[in-house]
PDB file of N, CA and C in Angstrom:
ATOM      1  N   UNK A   1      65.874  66.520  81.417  1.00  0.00           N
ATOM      2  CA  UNK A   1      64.541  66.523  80.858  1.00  0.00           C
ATOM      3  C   UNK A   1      64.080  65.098  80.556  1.00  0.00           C
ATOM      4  N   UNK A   2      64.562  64.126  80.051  1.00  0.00           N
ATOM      5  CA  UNK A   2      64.515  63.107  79.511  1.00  0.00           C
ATOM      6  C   UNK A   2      63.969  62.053  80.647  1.00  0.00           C
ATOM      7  N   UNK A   3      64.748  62.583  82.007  1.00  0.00           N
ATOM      8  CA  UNK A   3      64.754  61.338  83.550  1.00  0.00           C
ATOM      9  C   UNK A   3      63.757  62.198  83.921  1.00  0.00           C
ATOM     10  N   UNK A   4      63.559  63.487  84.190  1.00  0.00           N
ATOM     11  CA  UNK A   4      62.238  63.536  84.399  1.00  0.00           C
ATOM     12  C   UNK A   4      60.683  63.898  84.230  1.00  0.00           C
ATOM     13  N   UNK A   5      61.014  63.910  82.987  1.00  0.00           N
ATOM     14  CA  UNK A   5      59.940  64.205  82.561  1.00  0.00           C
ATOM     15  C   UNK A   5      58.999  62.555  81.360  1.00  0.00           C
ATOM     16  N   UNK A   6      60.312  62.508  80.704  1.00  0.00           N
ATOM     17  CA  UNK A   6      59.779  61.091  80.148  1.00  0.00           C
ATOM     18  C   UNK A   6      60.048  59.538  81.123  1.00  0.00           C
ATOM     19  N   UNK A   7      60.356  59.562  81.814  1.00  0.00           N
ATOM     20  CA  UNK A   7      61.405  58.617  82.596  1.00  0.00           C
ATOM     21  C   UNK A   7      62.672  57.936  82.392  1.00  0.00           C
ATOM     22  N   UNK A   8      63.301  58.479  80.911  1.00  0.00           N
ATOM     23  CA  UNK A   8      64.163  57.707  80.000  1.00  0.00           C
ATOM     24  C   UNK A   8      65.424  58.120  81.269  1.00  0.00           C
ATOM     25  N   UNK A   9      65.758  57.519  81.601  1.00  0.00           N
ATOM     26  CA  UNK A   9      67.478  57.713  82.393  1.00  0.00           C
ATOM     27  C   UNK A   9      68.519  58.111  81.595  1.00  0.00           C
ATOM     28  N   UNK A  10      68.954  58.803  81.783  1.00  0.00           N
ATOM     29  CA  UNK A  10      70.357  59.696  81.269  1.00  0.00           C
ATOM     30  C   UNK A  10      71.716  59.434  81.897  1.00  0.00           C
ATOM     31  N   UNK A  11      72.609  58.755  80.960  1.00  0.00           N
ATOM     32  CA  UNK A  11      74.123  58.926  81.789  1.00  0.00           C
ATOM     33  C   UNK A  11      74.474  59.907  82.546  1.00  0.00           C
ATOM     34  N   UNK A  12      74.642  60.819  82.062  1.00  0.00           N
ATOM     35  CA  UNK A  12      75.402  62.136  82.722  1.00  0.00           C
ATOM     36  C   UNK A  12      74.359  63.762  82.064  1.00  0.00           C
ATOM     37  N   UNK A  13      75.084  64.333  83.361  1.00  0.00           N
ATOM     38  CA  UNK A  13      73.631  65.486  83.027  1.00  0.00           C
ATOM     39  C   UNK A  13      75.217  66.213  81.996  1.00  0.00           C
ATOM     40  N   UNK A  14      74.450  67.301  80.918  1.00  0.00           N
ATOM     41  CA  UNK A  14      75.046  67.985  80.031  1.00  0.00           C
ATOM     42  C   UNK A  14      74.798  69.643  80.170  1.00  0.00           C
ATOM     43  N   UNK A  15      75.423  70.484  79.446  1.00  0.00           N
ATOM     44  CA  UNK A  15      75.671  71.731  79.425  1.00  0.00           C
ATOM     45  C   UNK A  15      75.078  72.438  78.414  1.00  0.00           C
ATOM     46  N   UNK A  16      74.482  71.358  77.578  1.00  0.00           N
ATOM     47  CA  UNK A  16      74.281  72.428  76.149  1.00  0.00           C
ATOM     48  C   UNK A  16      72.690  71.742  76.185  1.00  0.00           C
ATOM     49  N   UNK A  17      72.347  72.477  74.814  1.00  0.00           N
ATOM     50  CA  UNK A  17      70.460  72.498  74.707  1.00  0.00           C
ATOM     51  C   UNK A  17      70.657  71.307  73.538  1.00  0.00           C
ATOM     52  N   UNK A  18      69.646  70.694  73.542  1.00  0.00           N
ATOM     53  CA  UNK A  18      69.274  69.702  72.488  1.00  0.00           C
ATOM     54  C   UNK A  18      68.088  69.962  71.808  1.00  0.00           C
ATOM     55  N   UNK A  19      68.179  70.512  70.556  1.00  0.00           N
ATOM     56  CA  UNK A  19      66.805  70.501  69.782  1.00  0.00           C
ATOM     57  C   UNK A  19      66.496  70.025  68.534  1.00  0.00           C
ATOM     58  N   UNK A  20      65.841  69.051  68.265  1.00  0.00           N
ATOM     59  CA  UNK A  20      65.474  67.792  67.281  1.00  0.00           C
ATOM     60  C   UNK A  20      64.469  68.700  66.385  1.00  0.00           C
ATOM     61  N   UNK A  21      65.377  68.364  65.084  1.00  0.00           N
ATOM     62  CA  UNK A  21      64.717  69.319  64.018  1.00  0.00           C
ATOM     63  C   UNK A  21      63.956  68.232  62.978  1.00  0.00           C
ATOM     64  N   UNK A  22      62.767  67.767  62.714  1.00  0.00           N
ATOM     65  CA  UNK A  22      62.469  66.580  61.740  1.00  0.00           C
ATOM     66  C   UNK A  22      62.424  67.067  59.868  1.00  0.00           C
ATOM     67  N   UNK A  23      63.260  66.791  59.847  1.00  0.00           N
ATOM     68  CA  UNK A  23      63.716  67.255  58.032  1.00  0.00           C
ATOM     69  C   UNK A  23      63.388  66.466  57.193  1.00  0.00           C
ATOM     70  N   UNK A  24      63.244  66.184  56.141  1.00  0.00           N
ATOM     71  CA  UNK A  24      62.657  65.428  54.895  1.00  0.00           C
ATOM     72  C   UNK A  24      64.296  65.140  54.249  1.00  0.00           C
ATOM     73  N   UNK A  25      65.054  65.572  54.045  1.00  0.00           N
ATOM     74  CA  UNK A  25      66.719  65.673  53.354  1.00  0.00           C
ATOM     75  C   UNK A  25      67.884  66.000  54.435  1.00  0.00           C
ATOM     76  N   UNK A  26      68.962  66.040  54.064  1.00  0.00           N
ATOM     77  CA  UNK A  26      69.940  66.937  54.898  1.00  0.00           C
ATOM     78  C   UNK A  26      70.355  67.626  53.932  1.00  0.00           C
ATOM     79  N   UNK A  27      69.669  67.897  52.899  1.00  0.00           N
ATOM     80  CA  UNK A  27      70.003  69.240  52.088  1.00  0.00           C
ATOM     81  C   UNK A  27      68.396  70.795  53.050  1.00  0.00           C
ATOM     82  N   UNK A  28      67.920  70.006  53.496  1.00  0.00           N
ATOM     83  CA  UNK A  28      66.390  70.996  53.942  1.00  0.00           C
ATOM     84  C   UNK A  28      67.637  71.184  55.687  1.00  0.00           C
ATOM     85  N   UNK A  29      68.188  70.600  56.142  1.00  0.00           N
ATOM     86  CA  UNK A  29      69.032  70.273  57.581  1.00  0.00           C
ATOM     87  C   UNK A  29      70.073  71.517  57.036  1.00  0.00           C
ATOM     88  N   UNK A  30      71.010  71.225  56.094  1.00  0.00           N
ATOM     89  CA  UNK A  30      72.059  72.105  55.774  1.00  0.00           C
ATOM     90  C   UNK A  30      71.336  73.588  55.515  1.00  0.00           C
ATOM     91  N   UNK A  31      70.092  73.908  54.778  1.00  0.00           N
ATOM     92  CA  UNK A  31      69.162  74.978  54.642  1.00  0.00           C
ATOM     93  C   UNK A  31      69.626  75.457  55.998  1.00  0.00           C
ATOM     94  N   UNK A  32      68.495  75.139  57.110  1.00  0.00           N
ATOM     95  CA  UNK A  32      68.085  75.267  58.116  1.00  0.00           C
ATOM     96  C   UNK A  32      69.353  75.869  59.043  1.00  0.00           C
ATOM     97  N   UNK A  33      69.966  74.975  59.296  1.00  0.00           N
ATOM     98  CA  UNK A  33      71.648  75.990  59.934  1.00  0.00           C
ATOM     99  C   UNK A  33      72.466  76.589  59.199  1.00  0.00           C
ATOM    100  N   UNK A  34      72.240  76.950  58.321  1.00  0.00           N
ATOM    101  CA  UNK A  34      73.228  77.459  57.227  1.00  0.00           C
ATOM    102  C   UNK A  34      72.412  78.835  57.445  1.00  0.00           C
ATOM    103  N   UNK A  35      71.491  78.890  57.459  1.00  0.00           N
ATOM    104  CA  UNK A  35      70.443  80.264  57.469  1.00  0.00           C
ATOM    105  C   UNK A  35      70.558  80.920  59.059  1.00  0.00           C
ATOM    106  N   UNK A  36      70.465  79.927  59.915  1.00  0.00           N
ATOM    107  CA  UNK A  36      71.237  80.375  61.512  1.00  0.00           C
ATOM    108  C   UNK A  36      71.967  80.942  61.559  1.00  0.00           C
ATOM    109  N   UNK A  37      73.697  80.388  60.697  1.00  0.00           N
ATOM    110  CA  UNK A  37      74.905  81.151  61.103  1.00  0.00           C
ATOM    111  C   UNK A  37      74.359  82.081  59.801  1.00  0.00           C
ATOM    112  N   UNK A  38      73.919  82.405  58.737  1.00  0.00           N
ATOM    113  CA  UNK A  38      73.851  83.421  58.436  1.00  0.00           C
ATOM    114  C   UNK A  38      73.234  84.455  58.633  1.00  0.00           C
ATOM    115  N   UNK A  39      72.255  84.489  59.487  1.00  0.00           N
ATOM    116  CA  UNK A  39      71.894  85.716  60.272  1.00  0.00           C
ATOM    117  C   UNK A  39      72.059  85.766  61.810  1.00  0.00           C
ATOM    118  N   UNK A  40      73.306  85.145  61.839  1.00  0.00           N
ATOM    119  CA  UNK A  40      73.716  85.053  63.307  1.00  0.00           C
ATOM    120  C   UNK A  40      73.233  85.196  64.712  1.00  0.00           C
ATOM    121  N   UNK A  41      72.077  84.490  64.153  1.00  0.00           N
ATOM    122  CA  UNK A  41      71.570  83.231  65.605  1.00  0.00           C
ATOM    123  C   UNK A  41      72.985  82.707  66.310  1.00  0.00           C
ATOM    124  N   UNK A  42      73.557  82.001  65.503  1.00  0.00           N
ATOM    125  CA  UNK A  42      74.257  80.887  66.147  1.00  0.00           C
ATOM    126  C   UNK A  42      76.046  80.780  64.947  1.00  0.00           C
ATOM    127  N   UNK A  43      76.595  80.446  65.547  1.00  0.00           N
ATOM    128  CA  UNK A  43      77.891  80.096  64.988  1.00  0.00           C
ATOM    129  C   UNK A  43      78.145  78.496  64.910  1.00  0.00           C
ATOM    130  N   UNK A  44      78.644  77.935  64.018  1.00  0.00           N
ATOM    131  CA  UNK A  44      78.935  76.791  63.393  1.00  0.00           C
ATOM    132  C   UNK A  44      80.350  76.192  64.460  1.00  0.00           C
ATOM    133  N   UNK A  45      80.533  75.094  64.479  1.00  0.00           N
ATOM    134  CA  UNK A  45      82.031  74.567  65.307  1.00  0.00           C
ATOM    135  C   UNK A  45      82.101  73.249  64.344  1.00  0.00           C
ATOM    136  N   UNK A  46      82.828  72.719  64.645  1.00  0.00           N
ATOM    137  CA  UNK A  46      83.450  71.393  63.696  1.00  0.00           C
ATOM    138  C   UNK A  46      82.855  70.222  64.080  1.00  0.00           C
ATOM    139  N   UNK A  47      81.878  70.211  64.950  1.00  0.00           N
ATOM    140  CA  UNK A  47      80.866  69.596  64.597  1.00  0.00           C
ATOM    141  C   UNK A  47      79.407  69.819  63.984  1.00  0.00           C
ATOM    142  N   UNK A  48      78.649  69.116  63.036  1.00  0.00           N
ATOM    143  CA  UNK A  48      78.166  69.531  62.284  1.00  0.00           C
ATOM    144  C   UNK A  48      76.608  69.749  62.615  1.00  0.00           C
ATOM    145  N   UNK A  49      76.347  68.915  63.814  1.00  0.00           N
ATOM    146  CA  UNK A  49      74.830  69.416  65.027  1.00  0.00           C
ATOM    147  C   UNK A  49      75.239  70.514  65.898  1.00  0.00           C
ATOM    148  N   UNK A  50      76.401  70.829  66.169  1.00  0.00           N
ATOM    149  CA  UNK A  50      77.241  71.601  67.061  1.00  0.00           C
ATOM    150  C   UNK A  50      76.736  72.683  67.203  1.00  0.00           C
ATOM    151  N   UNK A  51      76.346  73.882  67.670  1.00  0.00           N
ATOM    152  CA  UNK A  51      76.647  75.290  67.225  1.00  0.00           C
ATOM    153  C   UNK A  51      76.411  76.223  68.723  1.00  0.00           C
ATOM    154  N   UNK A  52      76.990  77.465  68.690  1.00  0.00           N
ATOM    155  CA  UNK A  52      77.477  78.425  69.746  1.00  0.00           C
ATOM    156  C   UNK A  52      75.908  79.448  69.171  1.00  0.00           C
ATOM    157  N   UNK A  53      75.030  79.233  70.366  1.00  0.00           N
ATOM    158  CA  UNK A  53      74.317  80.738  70.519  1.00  0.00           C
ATOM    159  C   UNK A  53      74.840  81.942  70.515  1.00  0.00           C
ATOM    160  N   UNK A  54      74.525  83.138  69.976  1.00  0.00           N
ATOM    161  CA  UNK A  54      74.729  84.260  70.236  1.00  0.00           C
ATOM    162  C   UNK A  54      73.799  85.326  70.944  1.00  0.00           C
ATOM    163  N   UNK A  55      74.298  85.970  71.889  1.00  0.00           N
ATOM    164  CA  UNK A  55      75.523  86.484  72.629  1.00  0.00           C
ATOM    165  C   UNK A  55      76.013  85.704  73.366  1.00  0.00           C
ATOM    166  N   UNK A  56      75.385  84.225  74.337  1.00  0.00           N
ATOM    167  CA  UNK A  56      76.017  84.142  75.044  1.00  0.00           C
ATOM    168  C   UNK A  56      76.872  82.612  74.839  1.00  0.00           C
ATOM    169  N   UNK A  57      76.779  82.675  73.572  1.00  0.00           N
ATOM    170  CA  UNK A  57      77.821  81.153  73.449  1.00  0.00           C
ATOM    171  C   UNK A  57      77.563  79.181  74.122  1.00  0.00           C
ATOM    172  N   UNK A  58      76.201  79.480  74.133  1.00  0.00           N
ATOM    173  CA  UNK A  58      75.630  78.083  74.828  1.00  0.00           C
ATOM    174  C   UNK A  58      76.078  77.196  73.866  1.00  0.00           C
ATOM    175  N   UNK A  59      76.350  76.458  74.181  1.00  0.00           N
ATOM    176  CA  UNK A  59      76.034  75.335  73.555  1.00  0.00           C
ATOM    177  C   UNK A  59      74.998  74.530  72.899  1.00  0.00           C
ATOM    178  N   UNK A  60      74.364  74.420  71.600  1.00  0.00           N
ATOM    179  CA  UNK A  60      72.997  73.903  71.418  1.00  0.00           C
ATOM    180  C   UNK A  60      73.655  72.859  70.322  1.00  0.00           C
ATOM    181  N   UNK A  61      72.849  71.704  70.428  1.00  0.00           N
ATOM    182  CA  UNK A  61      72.859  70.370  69.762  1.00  0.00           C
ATOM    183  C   UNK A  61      71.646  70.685  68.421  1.00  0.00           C
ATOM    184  N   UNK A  62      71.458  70.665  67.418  1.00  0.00           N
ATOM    185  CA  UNK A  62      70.574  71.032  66.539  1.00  0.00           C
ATOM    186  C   UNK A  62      70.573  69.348  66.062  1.00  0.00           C
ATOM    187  N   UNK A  63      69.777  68.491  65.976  1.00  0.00           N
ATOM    188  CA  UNK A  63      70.026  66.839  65.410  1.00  0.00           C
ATOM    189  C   UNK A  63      68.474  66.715  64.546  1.00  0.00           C
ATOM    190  N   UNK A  64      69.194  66.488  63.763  1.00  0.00           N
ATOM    191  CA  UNK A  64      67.978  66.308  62.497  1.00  0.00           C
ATOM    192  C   UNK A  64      67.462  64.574  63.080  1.00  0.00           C
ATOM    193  N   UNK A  65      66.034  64.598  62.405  1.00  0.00           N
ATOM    194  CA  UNK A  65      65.461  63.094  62.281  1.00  0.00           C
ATOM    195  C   UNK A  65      64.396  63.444  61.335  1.00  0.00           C
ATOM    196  N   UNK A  66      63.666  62.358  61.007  1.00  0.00           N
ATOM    197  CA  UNK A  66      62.810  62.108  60.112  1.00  0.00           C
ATOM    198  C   UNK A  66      62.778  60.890  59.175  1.00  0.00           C
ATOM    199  N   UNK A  67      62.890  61.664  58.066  1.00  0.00           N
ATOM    200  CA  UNK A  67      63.141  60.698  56.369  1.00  0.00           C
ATOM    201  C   UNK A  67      64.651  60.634  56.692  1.00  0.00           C
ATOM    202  N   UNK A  68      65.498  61.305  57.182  1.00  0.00           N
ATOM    203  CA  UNK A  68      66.852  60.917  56.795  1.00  0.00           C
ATOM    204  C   UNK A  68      67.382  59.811  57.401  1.00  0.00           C
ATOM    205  N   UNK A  69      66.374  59.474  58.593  1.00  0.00           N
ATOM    206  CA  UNK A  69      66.870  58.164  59.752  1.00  0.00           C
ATOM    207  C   UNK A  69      66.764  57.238  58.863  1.00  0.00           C
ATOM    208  N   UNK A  70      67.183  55.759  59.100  1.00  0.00           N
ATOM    209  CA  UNK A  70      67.164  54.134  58.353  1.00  0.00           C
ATOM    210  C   UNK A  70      66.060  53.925  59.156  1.00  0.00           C
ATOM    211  N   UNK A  71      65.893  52.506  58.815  1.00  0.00           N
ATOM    212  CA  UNK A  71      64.777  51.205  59.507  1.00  0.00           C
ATOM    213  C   UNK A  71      65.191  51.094  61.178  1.00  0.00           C
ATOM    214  N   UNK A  72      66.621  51.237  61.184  1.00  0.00           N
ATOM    215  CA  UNK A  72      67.010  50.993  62.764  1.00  0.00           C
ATOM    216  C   UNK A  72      67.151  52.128  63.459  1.00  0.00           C
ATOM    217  N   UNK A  73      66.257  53.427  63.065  1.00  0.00           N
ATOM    218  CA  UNK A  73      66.274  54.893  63.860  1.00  0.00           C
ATOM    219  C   UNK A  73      67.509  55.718  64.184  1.00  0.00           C
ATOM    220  N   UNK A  74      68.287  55.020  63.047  1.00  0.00           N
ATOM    221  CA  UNK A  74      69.364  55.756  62.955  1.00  0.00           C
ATOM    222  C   UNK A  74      70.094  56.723  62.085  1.00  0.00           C
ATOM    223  N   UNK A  75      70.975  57.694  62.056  1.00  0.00           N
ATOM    224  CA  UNK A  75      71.240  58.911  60.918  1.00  0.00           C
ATOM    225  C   UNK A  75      72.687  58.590  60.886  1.00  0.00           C
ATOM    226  N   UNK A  76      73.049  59.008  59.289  1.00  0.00           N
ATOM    227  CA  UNK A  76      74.325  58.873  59.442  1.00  0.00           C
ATOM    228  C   UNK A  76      74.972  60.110  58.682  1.00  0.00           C
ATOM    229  N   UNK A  77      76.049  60.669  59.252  1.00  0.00           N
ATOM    230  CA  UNK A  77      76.246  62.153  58.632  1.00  0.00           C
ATOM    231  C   UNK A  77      76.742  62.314  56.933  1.00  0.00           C
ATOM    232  N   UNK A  78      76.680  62.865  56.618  1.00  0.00           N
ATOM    233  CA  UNK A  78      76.990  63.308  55.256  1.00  0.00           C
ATOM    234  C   UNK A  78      78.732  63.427  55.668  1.00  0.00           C
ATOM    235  N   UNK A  79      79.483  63.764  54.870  1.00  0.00           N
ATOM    236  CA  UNK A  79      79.409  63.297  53.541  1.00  0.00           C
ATOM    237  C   UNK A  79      79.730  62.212  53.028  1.00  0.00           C
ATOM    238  N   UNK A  80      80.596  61.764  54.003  1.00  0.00           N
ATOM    239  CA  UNK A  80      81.054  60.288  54.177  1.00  0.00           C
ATOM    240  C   UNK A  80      80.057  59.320  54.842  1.00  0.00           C
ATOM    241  N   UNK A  81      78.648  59.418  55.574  1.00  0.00           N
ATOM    242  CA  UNK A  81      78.083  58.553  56.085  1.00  0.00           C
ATOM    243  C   UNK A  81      79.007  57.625  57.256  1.00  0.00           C
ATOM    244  N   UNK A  82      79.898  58.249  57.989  1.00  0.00           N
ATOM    245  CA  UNK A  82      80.634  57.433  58.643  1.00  0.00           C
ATOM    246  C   UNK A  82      80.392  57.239  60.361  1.00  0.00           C
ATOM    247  N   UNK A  83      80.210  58.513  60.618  1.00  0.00           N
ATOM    248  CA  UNK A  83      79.457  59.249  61.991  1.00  0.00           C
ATOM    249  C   UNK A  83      77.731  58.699  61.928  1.00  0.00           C
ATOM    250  N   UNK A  84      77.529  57.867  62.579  1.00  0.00           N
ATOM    251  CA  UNK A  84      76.515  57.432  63.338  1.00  0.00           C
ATOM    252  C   UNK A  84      76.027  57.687  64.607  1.00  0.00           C
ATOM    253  N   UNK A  85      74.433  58.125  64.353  1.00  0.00           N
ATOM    254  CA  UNK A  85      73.947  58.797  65.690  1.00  0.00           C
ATOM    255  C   UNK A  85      72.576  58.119  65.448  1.00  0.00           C
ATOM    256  N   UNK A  86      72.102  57.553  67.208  1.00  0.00           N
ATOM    257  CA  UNK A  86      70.453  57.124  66.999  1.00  0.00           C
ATOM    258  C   UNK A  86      69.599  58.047  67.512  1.00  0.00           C
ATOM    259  N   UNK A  87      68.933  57.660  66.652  1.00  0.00           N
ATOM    260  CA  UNK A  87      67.659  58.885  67.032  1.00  0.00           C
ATOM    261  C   UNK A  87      66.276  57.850  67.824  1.00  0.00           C
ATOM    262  N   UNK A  88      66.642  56.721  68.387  1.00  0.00           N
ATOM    263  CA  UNK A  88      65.592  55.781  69.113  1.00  0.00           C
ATOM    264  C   UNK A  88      65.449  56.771  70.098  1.00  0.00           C
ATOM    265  N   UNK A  89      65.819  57.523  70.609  1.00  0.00           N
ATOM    266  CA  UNK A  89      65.059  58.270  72.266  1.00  0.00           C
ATOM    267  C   UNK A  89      63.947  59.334  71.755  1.00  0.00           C
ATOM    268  N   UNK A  90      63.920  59.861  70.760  1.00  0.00           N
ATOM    269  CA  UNK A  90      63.230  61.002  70.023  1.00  0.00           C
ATOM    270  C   UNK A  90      61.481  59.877  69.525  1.00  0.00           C
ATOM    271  N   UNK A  91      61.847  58.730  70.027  1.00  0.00           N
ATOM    272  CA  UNK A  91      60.046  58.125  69.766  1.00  0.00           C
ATOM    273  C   UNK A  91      59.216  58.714  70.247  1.00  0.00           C
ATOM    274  N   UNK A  92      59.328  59.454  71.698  1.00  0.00           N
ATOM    275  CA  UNK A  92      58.408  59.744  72.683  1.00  0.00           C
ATOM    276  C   UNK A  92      58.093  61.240  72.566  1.00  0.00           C
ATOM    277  N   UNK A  93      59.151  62.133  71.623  1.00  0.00           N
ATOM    278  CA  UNK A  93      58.966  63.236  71.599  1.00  0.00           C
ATOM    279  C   UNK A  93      57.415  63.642  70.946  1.00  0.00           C
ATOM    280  N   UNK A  94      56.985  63.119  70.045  1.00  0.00           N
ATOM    281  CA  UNK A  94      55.985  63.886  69.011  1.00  0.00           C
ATOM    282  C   UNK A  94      54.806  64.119  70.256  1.00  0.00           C
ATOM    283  N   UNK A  95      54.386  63.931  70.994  1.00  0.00           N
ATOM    284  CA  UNK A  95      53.259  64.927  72.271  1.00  0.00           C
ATOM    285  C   UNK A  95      53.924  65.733  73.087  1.00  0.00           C
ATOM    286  N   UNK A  96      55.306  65.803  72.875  1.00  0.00           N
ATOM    287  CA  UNK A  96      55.842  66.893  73.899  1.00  0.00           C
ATOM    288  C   UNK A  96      56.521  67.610  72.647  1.00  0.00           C
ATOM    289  N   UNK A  97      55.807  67.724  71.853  1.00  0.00           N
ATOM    290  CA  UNK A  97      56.777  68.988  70.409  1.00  0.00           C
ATOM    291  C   UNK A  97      56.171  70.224  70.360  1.00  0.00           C
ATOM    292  N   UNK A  98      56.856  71.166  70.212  1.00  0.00           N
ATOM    293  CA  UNK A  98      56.590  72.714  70.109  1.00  0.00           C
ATOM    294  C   UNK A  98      56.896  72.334  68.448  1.00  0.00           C
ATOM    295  N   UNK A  99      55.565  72.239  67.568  1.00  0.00           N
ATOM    296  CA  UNK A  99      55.895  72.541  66.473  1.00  0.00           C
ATOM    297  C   UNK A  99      55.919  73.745  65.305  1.00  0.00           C
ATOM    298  N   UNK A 100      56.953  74.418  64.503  1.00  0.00           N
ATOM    299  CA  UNK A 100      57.471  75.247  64.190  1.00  0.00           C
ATOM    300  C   UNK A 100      57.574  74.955  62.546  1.00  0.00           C
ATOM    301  N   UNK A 101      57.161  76.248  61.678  1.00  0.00           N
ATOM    302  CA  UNK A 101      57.116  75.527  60.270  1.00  0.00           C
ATOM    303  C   UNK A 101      57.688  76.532  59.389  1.00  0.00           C
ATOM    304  N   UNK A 102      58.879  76.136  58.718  1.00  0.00           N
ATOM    305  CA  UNK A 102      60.020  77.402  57.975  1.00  0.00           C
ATOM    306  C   UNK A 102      59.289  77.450  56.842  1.00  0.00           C
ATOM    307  N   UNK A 103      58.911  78.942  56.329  1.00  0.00           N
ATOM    308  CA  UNK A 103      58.536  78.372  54.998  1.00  0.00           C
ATOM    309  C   UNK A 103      59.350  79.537  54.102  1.00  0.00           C
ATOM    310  N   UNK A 104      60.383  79.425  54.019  1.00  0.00           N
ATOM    311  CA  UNK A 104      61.517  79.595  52.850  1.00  0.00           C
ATOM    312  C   UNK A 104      62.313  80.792  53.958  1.00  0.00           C
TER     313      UNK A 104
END
């Protein structure tokens, strides 16, 4: 999606879905999939964007951005802040967003 539709080039093509959730906290992030695996949308794995669709076990990337990114468009995971991920490719998303609004 990324090579052709935005022109951004991609290392290697992948298996699972990527969907960029823009959160205000990663307490509103922990909400948000915590409420997934509990009405079993999706199952949790040991990674913490990670999670298994149900029935058929896809693979989907759930990656928060927003307020929780720094100055350099980057997130760093709870709880330790040690796991670093950039969210610089997600600039181009906001005209190609299906936007969606939880309200409790």
């Amino acid at each position: 999606m990324f090579e052709h539709i935005h022109g951004i080039p991609t290392a290697r093509a992948t298996r699972d879905i990527d969907i960029g959730v823009e959160v205000a906290s990663w307490e509103a992030f922990e909400v948000l999939t915590g409420t997934l695996v509990t009405r079993e949308h999706f199952m949790a794995t040991r990674q913490p964007h990670r999670f298994k669709a149900k029935p058929s076990l896809t693979l989907v990337d759930i990656v928060p951005y927003g307020a929780i990114s720094d100055e350099t468009m980057q997130i760093s995971w709870p709880p330790d802040h040690e796991r670093v991920m950039s969210m610089l490719y997600k600039i181009s998303w906001p005209e190609n967003l299906m936007r969606m609004v939880h309200s409790g």
